[in-house]
C-alpha atoms as a PDB file:
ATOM      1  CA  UNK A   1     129.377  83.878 110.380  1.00  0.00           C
ATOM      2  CA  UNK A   2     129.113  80.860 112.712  1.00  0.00           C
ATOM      3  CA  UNK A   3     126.449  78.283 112.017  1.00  0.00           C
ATOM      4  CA  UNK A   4     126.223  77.920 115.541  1.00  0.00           C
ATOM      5  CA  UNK A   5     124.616  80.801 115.791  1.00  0.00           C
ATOM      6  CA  UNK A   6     122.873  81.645 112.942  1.00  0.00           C
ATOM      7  CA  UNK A   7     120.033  79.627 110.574  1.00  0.00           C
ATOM      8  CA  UNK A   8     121.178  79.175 107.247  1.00  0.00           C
ATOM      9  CA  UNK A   9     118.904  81.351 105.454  1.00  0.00           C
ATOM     10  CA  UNK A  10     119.881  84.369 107.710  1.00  0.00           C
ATOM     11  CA  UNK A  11     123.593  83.056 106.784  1.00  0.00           C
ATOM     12  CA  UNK A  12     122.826  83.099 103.245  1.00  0.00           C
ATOM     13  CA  UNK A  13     120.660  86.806 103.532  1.00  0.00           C
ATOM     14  CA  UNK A  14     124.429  88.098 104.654  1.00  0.00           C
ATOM     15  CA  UNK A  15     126.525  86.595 102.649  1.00  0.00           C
ATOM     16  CA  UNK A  16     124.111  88.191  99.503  1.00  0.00           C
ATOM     17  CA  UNK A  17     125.001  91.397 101.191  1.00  0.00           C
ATOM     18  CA  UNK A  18     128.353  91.209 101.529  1.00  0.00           C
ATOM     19  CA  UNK A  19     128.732  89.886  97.908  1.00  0.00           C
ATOM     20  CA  UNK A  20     127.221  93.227  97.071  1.00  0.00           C
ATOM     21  CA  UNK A  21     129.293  95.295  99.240  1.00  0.00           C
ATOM     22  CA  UNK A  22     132.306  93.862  98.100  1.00  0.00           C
ATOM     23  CA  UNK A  23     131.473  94.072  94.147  1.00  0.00           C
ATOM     24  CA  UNK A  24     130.563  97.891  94.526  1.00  0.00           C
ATOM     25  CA  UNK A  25     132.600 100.121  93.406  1.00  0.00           C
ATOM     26  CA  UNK A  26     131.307 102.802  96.324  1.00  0.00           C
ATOM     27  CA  UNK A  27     132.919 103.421  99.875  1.00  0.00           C
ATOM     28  CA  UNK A  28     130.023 103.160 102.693  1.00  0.00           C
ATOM     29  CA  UNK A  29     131.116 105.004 105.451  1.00  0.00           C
ATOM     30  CA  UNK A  30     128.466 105.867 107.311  1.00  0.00           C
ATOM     31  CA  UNK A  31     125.410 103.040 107.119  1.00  0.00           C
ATOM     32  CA  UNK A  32     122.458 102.007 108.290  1.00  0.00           C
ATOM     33  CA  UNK A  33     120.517  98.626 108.955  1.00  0.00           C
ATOM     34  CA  UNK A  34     116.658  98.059 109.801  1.00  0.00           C
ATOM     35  CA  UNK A  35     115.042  95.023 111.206  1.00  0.00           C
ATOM     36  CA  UNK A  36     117.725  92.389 111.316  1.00  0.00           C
ATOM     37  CA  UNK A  37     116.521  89.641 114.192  1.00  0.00           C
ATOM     38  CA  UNK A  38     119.804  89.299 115.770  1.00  0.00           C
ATOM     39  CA  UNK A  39     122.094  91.789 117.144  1.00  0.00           C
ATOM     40  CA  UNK A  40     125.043  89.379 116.042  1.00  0.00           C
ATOM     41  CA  UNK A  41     124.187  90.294 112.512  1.00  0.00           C
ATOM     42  CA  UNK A  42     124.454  93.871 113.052  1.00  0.00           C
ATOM     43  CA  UNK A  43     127.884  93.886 114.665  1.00  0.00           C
ATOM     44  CA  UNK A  44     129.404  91.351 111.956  1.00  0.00           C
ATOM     45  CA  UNK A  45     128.124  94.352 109.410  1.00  0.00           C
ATOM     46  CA  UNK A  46     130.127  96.548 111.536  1.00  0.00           C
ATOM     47  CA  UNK A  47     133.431  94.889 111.593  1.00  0.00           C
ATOM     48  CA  UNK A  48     133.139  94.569 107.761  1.00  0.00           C
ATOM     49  CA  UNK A  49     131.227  97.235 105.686  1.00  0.00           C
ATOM     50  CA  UNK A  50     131.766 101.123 106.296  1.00  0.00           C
ATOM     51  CA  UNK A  51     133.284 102.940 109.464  1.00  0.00           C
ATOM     52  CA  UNK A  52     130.084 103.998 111.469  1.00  0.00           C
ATOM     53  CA  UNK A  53     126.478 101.820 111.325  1.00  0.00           C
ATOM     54  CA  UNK A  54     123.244 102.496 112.903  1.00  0.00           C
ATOM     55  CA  UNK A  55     120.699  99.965 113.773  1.00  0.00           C
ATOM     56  CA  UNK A  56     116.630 100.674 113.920  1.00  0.00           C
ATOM     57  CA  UNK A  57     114.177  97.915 115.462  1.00  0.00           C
ATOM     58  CA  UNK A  58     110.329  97.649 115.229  1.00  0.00           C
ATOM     59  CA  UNK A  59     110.132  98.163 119.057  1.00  0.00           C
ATOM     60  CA  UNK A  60     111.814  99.307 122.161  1.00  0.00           C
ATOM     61  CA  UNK A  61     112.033  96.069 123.856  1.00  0.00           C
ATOM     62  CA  UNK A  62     114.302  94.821 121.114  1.00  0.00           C
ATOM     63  CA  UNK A  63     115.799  98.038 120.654  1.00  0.00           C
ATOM     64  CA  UNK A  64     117.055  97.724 124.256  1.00  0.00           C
ATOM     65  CA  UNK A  65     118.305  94.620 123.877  1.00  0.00           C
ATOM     66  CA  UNK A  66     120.756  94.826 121.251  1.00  0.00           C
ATOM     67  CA  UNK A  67     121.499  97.953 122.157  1.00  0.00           C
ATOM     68  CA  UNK A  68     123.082  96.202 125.368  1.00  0.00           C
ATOM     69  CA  UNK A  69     125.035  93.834 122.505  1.00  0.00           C
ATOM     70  CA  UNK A  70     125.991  96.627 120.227  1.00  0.00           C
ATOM     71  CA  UNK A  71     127.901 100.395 121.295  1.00  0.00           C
ATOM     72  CA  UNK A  72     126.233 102.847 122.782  1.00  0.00           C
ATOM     73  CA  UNK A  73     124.266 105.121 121.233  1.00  0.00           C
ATOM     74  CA  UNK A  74     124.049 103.029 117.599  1.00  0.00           C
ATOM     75  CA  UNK A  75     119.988 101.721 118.215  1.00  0.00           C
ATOM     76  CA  UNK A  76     117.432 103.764 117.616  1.00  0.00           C
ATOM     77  CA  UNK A  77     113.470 102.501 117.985  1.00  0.00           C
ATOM     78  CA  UNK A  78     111.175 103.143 114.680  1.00  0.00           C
ATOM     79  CA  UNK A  79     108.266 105.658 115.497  1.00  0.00           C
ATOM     80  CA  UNK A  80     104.544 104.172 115.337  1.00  0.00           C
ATOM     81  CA  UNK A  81     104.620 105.937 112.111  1.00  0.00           C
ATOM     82  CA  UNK A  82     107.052 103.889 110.440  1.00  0.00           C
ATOM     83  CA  UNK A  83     109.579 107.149 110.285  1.00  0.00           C
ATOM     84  CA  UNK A  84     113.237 106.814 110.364  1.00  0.00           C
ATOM     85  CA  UNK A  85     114.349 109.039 113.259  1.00  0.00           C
ATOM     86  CA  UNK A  86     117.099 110.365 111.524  1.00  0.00           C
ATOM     87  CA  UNK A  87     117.276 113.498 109.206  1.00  0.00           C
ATOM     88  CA  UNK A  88     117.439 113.998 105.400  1.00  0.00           C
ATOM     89  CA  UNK A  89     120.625 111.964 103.220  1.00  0.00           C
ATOM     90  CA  UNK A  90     122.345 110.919 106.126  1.00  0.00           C
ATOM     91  CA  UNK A  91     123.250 107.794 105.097  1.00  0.00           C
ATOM     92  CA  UNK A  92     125.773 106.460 102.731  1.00  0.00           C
ATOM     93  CA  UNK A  93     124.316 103.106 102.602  1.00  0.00           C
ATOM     94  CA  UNK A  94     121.010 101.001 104.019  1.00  0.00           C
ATOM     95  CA  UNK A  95     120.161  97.619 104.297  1.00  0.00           C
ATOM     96  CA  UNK A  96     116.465  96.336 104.823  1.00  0.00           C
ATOM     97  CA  UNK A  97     116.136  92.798 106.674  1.00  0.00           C
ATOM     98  CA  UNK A  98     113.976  90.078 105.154  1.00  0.00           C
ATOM     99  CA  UNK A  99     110.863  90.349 106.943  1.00  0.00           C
ATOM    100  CA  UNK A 100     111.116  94.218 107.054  1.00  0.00           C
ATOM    101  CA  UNK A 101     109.454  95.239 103.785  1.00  0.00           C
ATOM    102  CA  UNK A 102     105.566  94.796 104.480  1.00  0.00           C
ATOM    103  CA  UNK A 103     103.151  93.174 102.533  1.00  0.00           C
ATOM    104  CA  UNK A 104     100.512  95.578 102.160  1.00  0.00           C
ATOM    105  CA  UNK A 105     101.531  97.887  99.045  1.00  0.00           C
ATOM    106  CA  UNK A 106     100.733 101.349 100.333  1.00  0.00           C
ATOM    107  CA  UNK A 107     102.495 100.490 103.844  1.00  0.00           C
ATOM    108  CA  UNK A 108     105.845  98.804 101.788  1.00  0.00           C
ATOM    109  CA  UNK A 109     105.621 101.626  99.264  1.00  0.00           C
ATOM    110  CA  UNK A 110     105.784 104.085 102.722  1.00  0.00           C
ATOM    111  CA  UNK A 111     108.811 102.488 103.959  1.00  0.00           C
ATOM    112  CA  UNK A 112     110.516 102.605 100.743  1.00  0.00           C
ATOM    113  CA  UNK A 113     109.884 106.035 100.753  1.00  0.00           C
ATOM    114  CA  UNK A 114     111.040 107.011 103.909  1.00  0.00           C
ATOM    115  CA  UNK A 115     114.575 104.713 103.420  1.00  0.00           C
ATOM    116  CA  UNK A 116     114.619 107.119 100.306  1.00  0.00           C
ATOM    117  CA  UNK A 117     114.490 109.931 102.114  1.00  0.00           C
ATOM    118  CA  UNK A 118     117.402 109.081 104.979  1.00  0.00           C
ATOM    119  CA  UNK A 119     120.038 108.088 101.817  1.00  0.00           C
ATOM    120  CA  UNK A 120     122.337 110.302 100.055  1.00  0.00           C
ATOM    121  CA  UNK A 121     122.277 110.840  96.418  1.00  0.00           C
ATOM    122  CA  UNK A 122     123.838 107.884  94.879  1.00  0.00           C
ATOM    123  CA  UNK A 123     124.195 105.582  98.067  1.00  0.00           C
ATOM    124  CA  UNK A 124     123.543 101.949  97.689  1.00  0.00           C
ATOM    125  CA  UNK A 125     120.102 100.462  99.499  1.00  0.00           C
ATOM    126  CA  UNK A 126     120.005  96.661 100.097  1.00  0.00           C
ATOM    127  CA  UNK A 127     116.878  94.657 100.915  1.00  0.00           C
ATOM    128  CA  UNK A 128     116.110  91.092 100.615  1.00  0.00           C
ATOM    129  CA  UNK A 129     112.533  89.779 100.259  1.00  0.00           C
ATOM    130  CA  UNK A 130     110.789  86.283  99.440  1.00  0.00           C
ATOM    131  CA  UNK A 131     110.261  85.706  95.817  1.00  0.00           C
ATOM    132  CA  UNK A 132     107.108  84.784  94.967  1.00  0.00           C
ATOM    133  CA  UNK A 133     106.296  81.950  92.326  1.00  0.00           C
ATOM    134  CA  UNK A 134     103.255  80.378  91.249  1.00  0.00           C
ATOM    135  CA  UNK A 135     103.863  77.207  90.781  1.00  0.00           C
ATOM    136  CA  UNK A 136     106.940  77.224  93.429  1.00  0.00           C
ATOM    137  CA  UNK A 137     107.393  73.044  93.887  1.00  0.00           C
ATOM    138  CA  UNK A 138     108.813  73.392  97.428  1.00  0.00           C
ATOM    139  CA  UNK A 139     105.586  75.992  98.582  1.00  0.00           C
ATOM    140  CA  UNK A 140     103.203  73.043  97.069  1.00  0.00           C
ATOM    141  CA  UNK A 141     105.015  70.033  98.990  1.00  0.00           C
ATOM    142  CA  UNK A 142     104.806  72.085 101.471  1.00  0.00           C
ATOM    143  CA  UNK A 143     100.888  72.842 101.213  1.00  0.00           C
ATOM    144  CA  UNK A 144     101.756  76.703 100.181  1.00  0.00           C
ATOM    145  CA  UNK A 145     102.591  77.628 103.621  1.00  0.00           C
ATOM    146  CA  UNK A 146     103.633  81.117 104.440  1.00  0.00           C
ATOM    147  CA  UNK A 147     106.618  81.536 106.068  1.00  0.00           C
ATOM    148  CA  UNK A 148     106.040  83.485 109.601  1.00  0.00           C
ATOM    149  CA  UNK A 149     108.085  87.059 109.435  1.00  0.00           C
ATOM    150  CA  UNK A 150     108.636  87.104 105.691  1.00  0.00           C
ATOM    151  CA  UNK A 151     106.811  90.558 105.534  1.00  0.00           C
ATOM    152  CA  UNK A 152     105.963  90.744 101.349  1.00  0.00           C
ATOM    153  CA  UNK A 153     106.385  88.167  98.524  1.00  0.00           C
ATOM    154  CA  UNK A 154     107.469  89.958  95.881  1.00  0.00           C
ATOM    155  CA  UNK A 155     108.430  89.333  91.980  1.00  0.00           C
ATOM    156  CA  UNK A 156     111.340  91.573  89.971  1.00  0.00           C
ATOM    157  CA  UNK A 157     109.167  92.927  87.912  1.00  0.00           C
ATOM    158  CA  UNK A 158     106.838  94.222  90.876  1.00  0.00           C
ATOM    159  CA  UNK A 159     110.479  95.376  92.529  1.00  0.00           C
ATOM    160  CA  UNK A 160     111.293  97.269  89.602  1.00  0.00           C
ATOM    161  CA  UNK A 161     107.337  99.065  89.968  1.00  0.00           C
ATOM    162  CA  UNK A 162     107.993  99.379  93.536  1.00  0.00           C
ATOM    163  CA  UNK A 163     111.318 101.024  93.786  1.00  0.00           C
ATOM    164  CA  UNK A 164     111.366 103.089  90.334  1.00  0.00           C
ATOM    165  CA  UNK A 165     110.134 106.383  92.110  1.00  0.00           C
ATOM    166  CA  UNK A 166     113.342 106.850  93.513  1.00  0.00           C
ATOM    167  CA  UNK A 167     116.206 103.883  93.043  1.00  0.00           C
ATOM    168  CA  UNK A 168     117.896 102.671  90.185  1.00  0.00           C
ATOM    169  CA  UNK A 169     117.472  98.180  90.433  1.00  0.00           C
ATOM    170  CA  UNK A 170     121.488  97.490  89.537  1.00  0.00           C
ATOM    171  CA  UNK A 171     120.728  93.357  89.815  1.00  0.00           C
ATOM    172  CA  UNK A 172     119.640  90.528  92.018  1.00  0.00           C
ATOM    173  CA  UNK A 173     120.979  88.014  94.217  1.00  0.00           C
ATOM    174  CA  UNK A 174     119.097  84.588  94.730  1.00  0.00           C
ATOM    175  CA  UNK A 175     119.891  81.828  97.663  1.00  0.00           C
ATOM    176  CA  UNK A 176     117.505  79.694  99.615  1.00  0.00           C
ATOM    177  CA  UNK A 177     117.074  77.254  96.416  1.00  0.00           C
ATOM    178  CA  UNK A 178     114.970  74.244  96.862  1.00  0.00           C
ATOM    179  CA  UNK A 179     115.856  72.294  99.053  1.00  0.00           C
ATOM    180  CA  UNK A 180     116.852  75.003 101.779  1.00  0.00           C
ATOM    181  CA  UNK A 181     113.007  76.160 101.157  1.00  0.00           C
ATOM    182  CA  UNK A 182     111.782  73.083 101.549  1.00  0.00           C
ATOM    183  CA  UNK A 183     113.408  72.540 104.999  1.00  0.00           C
ATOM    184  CA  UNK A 184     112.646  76.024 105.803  1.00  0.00           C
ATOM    185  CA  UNK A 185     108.726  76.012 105.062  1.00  0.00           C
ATOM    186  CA  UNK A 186     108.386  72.399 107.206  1.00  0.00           C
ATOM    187  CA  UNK A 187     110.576  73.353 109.953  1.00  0.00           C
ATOM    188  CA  UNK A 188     108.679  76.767 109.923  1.00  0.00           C
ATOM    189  CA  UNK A 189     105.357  74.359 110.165  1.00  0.00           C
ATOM    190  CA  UNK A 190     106.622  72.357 113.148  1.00  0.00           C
ATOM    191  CA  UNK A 191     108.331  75.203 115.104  1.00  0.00           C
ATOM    192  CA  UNK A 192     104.549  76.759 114.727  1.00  0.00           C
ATOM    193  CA  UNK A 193     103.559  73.871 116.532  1.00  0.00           C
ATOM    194  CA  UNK A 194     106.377  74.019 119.266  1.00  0.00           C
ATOM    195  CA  UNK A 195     108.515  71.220 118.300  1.00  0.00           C
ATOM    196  CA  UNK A 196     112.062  72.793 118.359  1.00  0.00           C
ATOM    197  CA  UNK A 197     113.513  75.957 118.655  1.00  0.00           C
ATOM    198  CA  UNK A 198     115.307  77.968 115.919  1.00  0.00           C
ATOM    199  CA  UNK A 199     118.639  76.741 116.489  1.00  0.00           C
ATOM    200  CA  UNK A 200     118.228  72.721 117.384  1.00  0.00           C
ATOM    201  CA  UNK A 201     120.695  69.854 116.037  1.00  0.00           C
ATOM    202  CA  UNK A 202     118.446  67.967 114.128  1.00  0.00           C
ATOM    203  CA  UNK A 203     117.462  71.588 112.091  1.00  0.00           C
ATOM    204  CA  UNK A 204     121.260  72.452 111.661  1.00  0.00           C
ATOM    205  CA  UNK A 205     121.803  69.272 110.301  1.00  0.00           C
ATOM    206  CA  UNK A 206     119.165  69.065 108.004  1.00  0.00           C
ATOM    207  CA  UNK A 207     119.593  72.658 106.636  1.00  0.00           C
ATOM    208  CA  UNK A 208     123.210  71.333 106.292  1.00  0.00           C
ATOM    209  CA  UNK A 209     121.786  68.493 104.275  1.00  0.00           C
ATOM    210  CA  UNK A 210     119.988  70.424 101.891  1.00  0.00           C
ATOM    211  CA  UNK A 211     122.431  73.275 101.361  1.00  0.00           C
ATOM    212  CA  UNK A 212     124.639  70.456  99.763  1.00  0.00           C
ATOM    213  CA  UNK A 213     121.287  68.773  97.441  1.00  0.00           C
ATOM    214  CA  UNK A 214     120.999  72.246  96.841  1.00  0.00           C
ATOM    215  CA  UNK A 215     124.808  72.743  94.901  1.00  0.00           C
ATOM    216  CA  UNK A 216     123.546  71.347  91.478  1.00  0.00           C
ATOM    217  CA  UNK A 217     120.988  73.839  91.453  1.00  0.00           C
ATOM    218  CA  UNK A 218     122.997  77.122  91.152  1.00  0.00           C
ATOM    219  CA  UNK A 219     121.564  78.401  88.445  1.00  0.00           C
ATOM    220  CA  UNK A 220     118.129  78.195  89.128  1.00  0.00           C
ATOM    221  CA  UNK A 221     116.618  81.074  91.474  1.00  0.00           C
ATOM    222  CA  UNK A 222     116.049  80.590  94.642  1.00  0.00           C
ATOM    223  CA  UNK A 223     112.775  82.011  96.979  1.00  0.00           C
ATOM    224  CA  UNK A 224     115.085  84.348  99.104  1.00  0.00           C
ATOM    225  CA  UNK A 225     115.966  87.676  96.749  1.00  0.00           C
ATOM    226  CA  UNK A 226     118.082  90.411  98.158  1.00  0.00           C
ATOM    227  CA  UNK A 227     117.899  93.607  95.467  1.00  0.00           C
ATOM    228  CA  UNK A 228     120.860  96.285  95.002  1.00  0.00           C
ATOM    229  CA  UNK A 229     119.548  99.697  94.417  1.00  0.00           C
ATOM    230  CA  UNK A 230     120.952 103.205  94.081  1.00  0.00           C
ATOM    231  CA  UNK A 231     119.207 106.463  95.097  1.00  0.00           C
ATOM    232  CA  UNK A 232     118.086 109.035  93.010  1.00  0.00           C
ATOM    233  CA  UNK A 233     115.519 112.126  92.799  1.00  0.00           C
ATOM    234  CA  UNK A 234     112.364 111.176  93.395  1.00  0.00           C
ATOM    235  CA  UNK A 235     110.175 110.794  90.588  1.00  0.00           C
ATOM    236  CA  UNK A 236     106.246 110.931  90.635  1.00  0.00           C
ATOM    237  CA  UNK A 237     104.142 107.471  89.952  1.00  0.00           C
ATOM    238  CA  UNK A 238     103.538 108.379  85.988  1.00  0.00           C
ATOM    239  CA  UNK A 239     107.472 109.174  85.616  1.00  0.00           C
ATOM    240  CA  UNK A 240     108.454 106.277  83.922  1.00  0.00           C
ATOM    241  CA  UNK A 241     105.636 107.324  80.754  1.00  0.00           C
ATOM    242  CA  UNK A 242     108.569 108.186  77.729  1.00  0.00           C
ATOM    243  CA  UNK A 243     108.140 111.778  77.173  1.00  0.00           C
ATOM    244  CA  UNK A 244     110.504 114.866  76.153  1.00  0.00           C
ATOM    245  CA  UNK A 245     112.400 115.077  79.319  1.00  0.00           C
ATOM    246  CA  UNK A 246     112.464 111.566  79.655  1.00  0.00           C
ATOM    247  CA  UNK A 247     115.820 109.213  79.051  1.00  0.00           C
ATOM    248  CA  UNK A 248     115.605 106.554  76.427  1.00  0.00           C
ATOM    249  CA  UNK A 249     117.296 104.595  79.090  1.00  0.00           C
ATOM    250  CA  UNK A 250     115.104 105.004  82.116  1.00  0.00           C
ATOM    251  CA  UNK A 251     111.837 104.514  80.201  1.00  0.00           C
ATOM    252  CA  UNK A 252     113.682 100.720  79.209  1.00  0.00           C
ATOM    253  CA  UNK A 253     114.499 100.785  82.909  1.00  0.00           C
ATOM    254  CA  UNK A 254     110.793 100.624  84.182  1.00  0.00           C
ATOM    255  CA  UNK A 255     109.873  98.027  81.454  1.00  0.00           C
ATOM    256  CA  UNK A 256     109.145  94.682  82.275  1.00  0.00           C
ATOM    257  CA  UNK A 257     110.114  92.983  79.799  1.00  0.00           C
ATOM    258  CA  UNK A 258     113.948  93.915  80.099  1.00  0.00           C
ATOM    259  CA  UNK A 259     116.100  93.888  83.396  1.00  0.00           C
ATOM    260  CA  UNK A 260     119.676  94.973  84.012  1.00  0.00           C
ATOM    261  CA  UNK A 261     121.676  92.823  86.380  1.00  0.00           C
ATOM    262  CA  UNK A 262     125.002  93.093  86.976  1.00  0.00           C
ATOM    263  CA  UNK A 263     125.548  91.134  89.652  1.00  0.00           C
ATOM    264  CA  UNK A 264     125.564  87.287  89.448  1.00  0.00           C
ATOM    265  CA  UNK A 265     122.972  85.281  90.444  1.00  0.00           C
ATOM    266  CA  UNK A 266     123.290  82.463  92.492  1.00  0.00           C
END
């Protein structure tokens, strides 16, 4: 993907997906992606992951416009309701934007729900969030700000509660380390303010800056975390309780204390 035309932390969202797409061992033919802010990002998922993609957007004024960027018939407009308007397991694969998981629990804990319901048994769903920290040193140099669109901050451990109804977690992927936060929170601060735009010099070259400060940190986590899941049945909220019918393995799924990553983190 160009930096021209893209911010690095959307640059860095992708690449985490693609890393996942590419170390699955699962063909994604027919996939679908919600709430991406550019159509460009849509159509690079096209030209490399599965053979037919589908794109839903919050409203119908952006649903018209990247519909005008993408094919025909691909863009689809997400009901008041937060429904999918697509039927039951059509989908081998889904990807949530960052920004697209809410932070209210009952409203994120719909939408998981309902991405559940539009993937097939088995078929990989994708989603990258903010990671929320406590004592996060780039969040207190910059005064704790919130970052505008993030939608939820979330932790693994409150992924794992969120998602064990009906995914398996197979790992996360971190980027966004701290110095790329640290540019992102001020210049989020200043563009709130109207100073530059998205896309100006003096941000690409500092975001350019910081990705490099940012190379002797790689094994640290960073604050943007894209999860790899895999659908399964649904499961009611007390499922995870070790009983008769209940695998030794998914009862040390849903603890805690343990997690089971396979991929790397970065």
């Amino acid at each position: 993907m160009s930096g021209k035309a893209y911010a690095l932390p959307l640059r860095r969202e992708v690449s985490a997906i693609m890393h996942i797409f590419r170390t699955q061992a699962y063909k994604a033919k027919v996939c679908l992606d919600i709430g991406f802010t550019h159509a460009g990002v849509s159509r690079y998922l096209r030209d490399h992951v599965g053979t037919h993609w589908m794109t839903v957007e919050p409203t119908v004024e952006r649903c018209e416009w990247v519909a005008g960027e993408l094919e025909e018939g691909t863009v689809f407009v997400a009901s008041h309701e937060d429904e999918l308007p697509f039927e039951d397991r059509q989908f081998d694969a889904l990807v949530l934007a960052h920004g697209a998981l809410p932070y209210n629990e009952q409203m994120a804990a719909r939408v998981i729900r309902e991405c559940h319901r539009v993937i097939k048994t088995g078929g990989l769903f994708l989603m990258t969030v903010e990671s929320r920290r406590k004592f996060g040193l780039a969040n207190m140099l910059n005064f704790n700000h919130r970052l505008s669109g993030t939608g939820g901050l979330y932790t693994e451990e409150e992924i794992f509660r969120l998602l064990k109804g009906g995914f398996d977690v197979l790992g996360f992927r971190y980027s966004c380390r701290f110095w790329v936060q640290l540019v992102r929170q001020w210049a989020d601060r200043r563009r709130e303010k109207g100073y530059f735009g998205e896309m100006s010099p003096w941000l690409r070259f500092l975001y350019g800056l910081a990705h490099v400060l940012d190379f002797p940190l790689f094994l640290s986590r960073g604050y943007q975390m894209t999860v790899c899941g895999r659908r399964k049945g649904w499961r009611g909220e007390n499922a995870h309780v070790l009983s008769a019918s209940t695998p030794v393995s998914d009862a040390v799924l849903f603890n805690p204390k343990y997690s089971m990553p396979v991929l790397p983190k970065r």
